[in-house]
PDB file of N, CA and C in Angstrom:
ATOM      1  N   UNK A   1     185.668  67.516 257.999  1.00  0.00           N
ATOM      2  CA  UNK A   1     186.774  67.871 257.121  1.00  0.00           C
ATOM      3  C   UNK A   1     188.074  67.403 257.764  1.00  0.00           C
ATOM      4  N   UNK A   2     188.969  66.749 256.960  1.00  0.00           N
ATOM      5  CA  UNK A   2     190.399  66.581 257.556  1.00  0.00           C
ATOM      6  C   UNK A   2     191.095  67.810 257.504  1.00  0.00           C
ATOM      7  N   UNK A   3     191.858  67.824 258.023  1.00  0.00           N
ATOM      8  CA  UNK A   3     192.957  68.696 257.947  1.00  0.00           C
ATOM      9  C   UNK A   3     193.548  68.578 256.930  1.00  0.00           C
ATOM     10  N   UNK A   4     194.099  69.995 256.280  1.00  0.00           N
ATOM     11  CA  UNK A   4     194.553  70.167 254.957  1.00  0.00           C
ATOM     12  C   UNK A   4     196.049  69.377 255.203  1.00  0.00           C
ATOM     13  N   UNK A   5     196.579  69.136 254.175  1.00  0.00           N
ATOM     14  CA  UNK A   5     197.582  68.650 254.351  1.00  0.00           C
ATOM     15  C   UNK A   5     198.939  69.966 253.750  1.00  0.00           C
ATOM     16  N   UNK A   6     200.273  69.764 254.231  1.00  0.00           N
ATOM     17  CA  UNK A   6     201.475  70.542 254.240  1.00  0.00           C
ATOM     18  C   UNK A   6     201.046  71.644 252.976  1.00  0.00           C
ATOM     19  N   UNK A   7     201.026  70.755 251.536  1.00  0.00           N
ATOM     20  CA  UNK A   7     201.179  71.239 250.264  1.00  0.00           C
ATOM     21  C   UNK A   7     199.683  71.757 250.090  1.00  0.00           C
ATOM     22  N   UNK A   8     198.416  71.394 250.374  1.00  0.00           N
ATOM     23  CA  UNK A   8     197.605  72.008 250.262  1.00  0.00           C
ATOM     24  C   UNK A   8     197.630  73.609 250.673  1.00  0.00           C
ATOM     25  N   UNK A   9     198.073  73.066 252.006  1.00  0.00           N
ATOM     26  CA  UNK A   9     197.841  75.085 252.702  1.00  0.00           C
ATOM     27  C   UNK A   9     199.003  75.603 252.033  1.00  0.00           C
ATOM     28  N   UNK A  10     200.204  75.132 251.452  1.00  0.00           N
ATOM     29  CA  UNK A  10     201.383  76.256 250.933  1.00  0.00           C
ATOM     30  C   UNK A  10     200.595  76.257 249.921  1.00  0.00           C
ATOM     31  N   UNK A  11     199.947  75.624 248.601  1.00  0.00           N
ATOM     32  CA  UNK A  11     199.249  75.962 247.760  1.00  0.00           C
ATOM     33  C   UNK A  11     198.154  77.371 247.881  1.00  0.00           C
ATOM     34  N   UNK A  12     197.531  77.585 248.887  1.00  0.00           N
ATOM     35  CA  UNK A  12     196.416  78.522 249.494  1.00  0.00           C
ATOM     36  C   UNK A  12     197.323  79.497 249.766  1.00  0.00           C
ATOM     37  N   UNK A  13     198.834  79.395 250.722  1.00  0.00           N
ATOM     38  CA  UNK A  13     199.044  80.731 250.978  1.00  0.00           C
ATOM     39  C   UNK A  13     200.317  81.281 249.690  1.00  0.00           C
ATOM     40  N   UNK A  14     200.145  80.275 249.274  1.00  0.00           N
ATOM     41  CA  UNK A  14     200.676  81.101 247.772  1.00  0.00           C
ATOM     42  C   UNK A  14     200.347  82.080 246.701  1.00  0.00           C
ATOM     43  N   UNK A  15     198.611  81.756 246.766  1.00  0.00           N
ATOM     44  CA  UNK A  15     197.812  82.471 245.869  1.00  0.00           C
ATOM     45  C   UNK A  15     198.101  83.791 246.123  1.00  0.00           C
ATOM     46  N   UNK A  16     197.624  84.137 244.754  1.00  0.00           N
ATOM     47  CA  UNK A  16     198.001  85.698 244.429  1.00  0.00           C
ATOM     48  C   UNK A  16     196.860  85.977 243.528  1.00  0.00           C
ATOM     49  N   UNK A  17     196.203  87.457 244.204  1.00  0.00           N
ATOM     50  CA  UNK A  17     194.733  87.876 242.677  1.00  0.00           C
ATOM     51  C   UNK A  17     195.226  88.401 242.207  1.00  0.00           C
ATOM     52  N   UNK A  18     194.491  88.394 240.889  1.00  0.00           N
ATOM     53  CA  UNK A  18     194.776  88.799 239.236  1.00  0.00           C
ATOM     54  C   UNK A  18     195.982  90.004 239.078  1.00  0.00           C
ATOM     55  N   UNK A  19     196.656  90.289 238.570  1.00  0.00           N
ATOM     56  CA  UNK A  19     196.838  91.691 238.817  1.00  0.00           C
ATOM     57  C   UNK A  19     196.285  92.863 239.114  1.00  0.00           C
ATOM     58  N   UNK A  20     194.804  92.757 238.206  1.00  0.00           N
ATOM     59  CA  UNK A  20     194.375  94.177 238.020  1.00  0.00           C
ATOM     60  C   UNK A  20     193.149  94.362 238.869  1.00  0.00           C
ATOM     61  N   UNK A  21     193.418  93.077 240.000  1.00  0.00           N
ATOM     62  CA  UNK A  21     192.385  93.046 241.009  1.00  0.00           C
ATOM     63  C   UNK A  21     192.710  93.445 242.025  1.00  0.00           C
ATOM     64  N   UNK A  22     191.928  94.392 243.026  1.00  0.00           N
ATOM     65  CA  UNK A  22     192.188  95.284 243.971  1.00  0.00           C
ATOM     66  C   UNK A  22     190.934  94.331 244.968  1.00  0.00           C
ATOM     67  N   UNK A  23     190.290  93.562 244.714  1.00  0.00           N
ATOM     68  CA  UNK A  23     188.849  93.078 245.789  1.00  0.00           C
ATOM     69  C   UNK A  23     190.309  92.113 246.547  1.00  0.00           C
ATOM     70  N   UNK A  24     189.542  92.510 247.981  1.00  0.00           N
ATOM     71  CA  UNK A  24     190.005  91.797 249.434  1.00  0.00           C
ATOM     72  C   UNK A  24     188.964  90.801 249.673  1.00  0.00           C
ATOM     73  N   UNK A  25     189.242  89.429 249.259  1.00  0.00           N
ATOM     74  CA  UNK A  25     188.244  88.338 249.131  1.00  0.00           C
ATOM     75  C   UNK A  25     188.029  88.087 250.864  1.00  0.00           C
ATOM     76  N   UNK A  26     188.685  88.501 251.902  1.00  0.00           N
ATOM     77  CA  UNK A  26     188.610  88.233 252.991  1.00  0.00           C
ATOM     78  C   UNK A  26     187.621  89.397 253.839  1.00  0.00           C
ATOM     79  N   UNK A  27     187.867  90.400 253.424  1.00  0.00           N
ATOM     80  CA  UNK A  27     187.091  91.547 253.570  1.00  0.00           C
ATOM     81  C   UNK A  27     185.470  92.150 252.993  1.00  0.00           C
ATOM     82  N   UNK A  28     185.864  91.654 251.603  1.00  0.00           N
ATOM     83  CA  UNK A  28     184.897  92.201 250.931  1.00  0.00           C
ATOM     84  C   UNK A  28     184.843  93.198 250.088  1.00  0.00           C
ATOM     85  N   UNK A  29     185.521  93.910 250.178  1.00  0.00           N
ATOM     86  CA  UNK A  29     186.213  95.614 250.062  1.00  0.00           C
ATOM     87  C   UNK A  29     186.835  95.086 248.731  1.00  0.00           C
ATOM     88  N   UNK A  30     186.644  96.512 247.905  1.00  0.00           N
ATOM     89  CA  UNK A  30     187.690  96.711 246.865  1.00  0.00           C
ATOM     90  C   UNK A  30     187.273  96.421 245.224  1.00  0.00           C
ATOM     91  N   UNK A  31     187.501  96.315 244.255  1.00  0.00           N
ATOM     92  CA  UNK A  31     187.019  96.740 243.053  1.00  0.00           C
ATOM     93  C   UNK A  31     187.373  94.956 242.478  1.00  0.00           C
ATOM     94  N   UNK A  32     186.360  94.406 242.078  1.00  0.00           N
ATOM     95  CA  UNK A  32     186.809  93.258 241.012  1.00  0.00           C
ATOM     96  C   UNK A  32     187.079  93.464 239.905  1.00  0.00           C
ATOM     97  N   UNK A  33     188.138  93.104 239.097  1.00  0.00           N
ATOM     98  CA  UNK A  33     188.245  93.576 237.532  1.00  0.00           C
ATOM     99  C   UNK A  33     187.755  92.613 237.082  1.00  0.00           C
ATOM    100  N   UNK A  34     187.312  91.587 237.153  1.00  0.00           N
ATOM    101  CA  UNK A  34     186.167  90.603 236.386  1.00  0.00           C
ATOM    102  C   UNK A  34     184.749  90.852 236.859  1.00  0.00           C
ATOM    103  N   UNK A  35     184.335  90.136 236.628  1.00  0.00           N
ATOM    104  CA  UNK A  35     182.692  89.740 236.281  1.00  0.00           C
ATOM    105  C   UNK A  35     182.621  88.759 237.276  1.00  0.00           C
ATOM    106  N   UNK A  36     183.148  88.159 238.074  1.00  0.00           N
ATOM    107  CA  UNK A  36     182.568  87.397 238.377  1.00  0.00           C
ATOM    108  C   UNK A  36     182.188  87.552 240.057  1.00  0.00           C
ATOM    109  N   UNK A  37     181.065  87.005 240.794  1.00  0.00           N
ATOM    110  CA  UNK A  37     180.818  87.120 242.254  1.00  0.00           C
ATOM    111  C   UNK A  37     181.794  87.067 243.006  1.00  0.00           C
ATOM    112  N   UNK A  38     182.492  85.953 242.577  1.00  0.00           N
ATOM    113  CA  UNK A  38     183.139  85.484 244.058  1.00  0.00           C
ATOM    114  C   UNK A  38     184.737  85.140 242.862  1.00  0.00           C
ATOM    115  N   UNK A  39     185.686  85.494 242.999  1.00  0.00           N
ATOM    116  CA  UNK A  39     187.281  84.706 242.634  1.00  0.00           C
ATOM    117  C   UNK A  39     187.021  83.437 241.638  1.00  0.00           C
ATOM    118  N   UNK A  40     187.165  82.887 241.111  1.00  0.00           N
ATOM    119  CA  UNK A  40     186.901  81.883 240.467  1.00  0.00           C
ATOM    120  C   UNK A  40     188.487  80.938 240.434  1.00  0.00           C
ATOM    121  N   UNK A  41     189.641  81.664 240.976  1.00  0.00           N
ATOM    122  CA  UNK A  41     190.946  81.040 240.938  1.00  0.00           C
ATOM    123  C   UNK A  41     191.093  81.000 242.564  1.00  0.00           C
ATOM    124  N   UNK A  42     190.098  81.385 243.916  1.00  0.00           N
ATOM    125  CA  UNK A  42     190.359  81.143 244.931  1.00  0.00           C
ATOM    126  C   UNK A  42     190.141  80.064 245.529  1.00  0.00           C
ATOM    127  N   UNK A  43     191.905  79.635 246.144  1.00  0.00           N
ATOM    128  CA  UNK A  43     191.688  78.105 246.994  1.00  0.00           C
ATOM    129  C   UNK A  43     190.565  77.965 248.076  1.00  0.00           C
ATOM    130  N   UNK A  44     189.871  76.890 248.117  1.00  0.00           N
ATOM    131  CA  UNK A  44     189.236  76.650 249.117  1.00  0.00           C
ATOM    132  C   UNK A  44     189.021  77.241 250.795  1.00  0.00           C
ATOM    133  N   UNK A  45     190.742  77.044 250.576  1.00  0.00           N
ATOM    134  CA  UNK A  45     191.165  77.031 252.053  1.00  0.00           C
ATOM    135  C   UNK A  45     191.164  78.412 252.304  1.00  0.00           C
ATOM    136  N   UNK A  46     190.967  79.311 251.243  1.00  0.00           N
ATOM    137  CA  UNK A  46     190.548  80.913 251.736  1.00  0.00           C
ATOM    138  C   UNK A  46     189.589  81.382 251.590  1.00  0.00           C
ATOM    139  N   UNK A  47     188.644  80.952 251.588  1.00  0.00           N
ATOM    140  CA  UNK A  47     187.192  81.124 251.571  1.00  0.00           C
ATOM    141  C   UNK A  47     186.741  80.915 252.960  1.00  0.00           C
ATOM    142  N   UNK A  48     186.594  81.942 253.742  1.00  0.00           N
ATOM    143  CA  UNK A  48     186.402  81.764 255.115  1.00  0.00           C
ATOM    144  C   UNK A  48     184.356  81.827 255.568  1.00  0.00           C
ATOM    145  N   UNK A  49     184.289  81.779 254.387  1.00  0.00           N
ATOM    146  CA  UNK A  49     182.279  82.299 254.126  1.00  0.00           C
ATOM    147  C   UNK A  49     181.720  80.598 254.456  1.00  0.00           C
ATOM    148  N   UNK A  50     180.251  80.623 255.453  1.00  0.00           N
ATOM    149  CA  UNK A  50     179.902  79.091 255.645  1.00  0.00           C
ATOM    150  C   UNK A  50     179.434  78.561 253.815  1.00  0.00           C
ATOM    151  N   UNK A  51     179.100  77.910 253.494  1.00  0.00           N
ATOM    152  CA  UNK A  51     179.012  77.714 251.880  1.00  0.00           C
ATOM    153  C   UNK A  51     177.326  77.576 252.058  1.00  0.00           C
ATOM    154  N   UNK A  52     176.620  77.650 253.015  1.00  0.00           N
ATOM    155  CA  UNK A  52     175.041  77.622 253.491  1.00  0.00           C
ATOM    156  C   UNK A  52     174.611  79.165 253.581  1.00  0.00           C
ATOM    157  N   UNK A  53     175.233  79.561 254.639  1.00  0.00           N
ATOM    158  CA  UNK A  53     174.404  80.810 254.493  1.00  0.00           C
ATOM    159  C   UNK A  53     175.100  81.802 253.814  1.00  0.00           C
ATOM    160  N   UNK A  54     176.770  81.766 253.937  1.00  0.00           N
ATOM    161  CA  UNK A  54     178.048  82.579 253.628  1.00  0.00           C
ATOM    162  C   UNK A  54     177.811  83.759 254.508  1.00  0.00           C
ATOM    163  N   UNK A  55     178.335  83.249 255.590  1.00  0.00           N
ATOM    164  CA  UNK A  55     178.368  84.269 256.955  1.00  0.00           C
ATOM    165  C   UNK A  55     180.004  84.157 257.100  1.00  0.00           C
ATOM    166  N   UNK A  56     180.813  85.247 257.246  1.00  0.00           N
ATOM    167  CA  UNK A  56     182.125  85.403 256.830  1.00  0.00           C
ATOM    168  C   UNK A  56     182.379  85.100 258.498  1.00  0.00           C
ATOM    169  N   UNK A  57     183.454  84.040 258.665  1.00  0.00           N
ATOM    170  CA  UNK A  57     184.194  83.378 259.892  1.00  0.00           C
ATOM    171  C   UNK A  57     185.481  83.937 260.149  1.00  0.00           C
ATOM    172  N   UNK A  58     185.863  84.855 258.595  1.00  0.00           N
ATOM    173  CA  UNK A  58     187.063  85.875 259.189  1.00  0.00           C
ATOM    174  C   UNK A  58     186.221  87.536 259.720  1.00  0.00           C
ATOM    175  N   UNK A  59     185.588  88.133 259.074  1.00  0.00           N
ATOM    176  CA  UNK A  59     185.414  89.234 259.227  1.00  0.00           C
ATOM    177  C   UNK A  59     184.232  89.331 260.562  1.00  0.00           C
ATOM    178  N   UNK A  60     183.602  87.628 260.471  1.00  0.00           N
ATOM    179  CA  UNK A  60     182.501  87.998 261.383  1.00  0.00           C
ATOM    180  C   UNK A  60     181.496  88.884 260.906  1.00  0.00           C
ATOM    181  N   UNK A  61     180.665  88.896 259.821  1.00  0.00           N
ATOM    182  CA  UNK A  61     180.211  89.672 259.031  1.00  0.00           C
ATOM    183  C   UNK A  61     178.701  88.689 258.440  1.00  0.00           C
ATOM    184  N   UNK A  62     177.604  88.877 258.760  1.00  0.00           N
ATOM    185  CA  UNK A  62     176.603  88.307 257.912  1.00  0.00           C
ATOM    186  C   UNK A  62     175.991  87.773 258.937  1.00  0.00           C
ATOM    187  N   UNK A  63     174.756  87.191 258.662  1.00  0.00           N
ATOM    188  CA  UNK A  63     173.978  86.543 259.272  1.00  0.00           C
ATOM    189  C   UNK A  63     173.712  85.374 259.276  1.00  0.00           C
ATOM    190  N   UNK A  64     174.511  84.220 260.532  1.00  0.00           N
ATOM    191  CA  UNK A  64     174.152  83.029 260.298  1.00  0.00           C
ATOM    192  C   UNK A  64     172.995  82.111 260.639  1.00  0.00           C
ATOM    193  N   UNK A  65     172.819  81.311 259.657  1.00  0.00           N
ATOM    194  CA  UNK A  65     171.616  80.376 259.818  1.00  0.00           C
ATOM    195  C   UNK A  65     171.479  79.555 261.279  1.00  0.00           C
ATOM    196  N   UNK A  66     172.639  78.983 262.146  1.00  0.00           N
ATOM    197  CA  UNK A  66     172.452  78.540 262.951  1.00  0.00           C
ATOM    198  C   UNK A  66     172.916  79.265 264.585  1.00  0.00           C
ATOM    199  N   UNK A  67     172.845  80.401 264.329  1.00  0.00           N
ATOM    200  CA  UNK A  67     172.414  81.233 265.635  1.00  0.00           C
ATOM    201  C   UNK A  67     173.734  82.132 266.049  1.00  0.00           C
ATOM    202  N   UNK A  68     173.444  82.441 266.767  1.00  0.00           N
ATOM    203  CA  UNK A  68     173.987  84.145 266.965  1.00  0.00           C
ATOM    204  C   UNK A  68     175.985  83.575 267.166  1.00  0.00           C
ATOM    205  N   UNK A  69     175.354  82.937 267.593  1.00  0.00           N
ATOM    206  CA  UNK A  69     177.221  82.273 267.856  1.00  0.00           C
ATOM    207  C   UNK A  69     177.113  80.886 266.998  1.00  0.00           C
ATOM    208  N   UNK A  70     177.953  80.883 265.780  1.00  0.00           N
ATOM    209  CA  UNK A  70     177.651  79.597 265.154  1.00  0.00           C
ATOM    210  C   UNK A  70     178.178  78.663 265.499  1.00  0.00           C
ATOM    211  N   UNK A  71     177.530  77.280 264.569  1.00  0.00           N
ATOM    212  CA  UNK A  71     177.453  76.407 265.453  1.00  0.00           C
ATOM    213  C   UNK A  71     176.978  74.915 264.839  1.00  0.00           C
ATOM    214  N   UNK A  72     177.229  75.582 263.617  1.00  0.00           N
ATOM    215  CA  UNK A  72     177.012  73.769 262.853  1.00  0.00           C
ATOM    216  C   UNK A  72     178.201  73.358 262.473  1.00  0.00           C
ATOM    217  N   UNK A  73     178.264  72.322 261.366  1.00  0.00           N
ATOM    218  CA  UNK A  73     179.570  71.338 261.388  1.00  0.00           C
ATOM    219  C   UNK A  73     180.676  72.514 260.905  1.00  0.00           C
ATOM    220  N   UNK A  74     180.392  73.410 260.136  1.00  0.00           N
ATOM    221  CA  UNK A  74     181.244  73.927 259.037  1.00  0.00           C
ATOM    222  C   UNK A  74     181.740  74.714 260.207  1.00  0.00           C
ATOM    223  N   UNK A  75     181.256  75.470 261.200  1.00  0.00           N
ATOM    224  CA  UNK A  75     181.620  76.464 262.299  1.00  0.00           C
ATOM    225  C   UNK A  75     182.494  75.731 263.225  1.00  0.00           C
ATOM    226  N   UNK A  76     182.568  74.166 262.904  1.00  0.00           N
ATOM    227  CA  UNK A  76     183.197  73.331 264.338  1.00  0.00           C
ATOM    228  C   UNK A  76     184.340  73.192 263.962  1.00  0.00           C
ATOM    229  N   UNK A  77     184.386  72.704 262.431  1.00  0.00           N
ATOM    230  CA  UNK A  77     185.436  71.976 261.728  1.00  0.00           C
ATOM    231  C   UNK A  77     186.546  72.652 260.879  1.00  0.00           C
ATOM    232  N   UNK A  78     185.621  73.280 259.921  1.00  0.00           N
ATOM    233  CA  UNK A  78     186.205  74.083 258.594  1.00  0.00           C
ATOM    234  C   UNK A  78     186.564  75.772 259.022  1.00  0.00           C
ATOM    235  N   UNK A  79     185.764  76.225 259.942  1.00  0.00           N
ATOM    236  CA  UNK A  79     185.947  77.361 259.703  1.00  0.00           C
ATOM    237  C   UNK A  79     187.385  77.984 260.341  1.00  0.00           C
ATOM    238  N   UNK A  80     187.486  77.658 261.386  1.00  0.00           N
ATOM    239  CA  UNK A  80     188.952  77.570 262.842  1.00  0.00           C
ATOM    240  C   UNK A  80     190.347  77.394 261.803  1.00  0.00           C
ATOM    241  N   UNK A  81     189.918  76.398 261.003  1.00  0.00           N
ATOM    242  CA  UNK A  81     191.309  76.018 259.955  1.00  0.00           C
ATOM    243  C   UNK A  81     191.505  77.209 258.875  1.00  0.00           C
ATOM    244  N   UNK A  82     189.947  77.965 258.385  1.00  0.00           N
ATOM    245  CA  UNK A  82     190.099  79.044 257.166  1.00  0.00           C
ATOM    246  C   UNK A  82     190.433  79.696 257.695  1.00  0.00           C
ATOM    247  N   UNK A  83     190.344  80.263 258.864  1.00  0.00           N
ATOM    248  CA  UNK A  83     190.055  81.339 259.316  1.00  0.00           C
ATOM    249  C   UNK A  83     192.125  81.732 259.553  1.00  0.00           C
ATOM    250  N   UNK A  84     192.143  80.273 260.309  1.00  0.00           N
ATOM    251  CA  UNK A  84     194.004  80.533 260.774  1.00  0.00           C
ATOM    252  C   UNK A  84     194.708  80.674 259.215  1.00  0.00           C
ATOM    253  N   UNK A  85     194.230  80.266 258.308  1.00  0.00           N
ATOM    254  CA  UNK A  85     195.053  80.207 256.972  1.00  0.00           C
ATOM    255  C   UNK A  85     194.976  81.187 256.540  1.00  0.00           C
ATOM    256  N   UNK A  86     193.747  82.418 256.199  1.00  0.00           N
ATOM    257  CA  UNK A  86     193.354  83.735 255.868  1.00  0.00           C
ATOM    258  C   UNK A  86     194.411  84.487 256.229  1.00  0.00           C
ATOM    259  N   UNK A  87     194.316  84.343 257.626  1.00  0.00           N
ATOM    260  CA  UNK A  87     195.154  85.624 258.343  1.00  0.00           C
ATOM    261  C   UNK A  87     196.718  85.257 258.440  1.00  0.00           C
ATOM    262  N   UNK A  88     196.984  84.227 258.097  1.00  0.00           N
ATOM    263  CA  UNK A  88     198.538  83.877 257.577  1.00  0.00           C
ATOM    264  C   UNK A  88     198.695  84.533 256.212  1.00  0.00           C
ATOM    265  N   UNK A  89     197.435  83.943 255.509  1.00  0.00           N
ATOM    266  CA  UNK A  89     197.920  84.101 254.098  1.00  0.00           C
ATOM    267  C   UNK A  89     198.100  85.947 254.132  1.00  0.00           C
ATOM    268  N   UNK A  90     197.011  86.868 254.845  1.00  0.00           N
ATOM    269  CA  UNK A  90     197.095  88.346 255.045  1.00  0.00           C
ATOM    270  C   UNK A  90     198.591  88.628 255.437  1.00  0.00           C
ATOM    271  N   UNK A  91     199.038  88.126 256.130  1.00  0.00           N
ATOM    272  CA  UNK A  91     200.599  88.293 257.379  1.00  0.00           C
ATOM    273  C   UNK A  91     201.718  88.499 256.165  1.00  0.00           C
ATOM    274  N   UNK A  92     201.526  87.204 255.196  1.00  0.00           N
ATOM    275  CA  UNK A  92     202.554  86.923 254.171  1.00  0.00           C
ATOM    276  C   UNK A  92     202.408  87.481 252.975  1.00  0.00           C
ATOM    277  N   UNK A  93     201.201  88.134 252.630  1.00  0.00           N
ATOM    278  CA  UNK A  93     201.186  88.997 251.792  1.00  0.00           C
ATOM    279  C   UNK A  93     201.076  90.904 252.228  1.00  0.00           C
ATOM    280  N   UNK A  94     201.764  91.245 253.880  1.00  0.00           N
ATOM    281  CA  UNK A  94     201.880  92.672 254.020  1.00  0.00           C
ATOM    282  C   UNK A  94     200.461  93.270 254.365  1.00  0.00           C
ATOM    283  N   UNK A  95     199.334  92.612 254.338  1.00  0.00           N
ATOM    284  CA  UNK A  95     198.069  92.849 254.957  1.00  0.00           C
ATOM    285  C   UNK A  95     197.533  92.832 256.307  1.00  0.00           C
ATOM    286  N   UNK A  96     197.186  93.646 256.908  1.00  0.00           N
ATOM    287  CA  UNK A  96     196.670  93.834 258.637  1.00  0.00           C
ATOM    288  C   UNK A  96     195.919  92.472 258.423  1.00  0.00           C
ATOM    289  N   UNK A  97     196.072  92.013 259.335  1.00  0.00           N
ATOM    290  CA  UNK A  97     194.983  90.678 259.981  1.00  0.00           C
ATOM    291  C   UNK A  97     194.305  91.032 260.980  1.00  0.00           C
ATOM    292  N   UNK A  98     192.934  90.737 260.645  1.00  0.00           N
ATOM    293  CA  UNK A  98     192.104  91.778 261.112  1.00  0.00           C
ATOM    294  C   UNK A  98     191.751  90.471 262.369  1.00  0.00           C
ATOM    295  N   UNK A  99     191.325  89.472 262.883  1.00  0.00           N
ATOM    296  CA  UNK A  99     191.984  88.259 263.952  1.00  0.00           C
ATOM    297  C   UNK A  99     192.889  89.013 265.043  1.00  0.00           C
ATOM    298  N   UNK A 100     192.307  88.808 266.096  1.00  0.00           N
ATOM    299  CA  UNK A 100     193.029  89.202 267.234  1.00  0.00           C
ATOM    300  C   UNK A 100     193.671  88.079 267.889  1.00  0.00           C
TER     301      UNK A 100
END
């Protein structure tokens, strides 16, 4: 994966859920007012889940396919970049960042 570019990540930490949505897409937590699994208006770049097994790279949460400390491309490349954008995007919207 390249690196997102300037307008991509202000695009990501711009997003805002629905109004009447209370689910913490980073967490897990919280009530969806749609139907649907997963956000259907969430940028890429906040989706911190591997897209293989969806072992969460912010919360550290799930069980990954390639071993106790992951470790395939998505863990080398993609995840280090979601993960720093999540907890910005948390910072700028008044949310604990749960990232030490």
């Amino acid at each position: 994966m390249r690196e997102p570019t300037a307008r991509e990540r202000e695009r990501a930490l711009a997003f805002t859920s629905c109004e009447q949505c209370t689910y913490d897409f980073a967490t897990g937590e919280g009530e969806r007012s749609c139907s649907y699994g997963a956000c259907p208006y969430l940028p890429e770049l906040l989706d911190p889940r591997c897209p293989i097994c969806h072992y969460d790279f912010y919360t550290r949460e799930g069980n990954s396919e390639c071993g106790a400390a992951p470790r395939c491309e998505f863990a080398r490349k993609e995840a280090p970049i979601r993960v720093e954008i999540v907890s910005e995007w948390r910072r700028r919207h008044g949310l604990p960042d749960l990232v030490a």
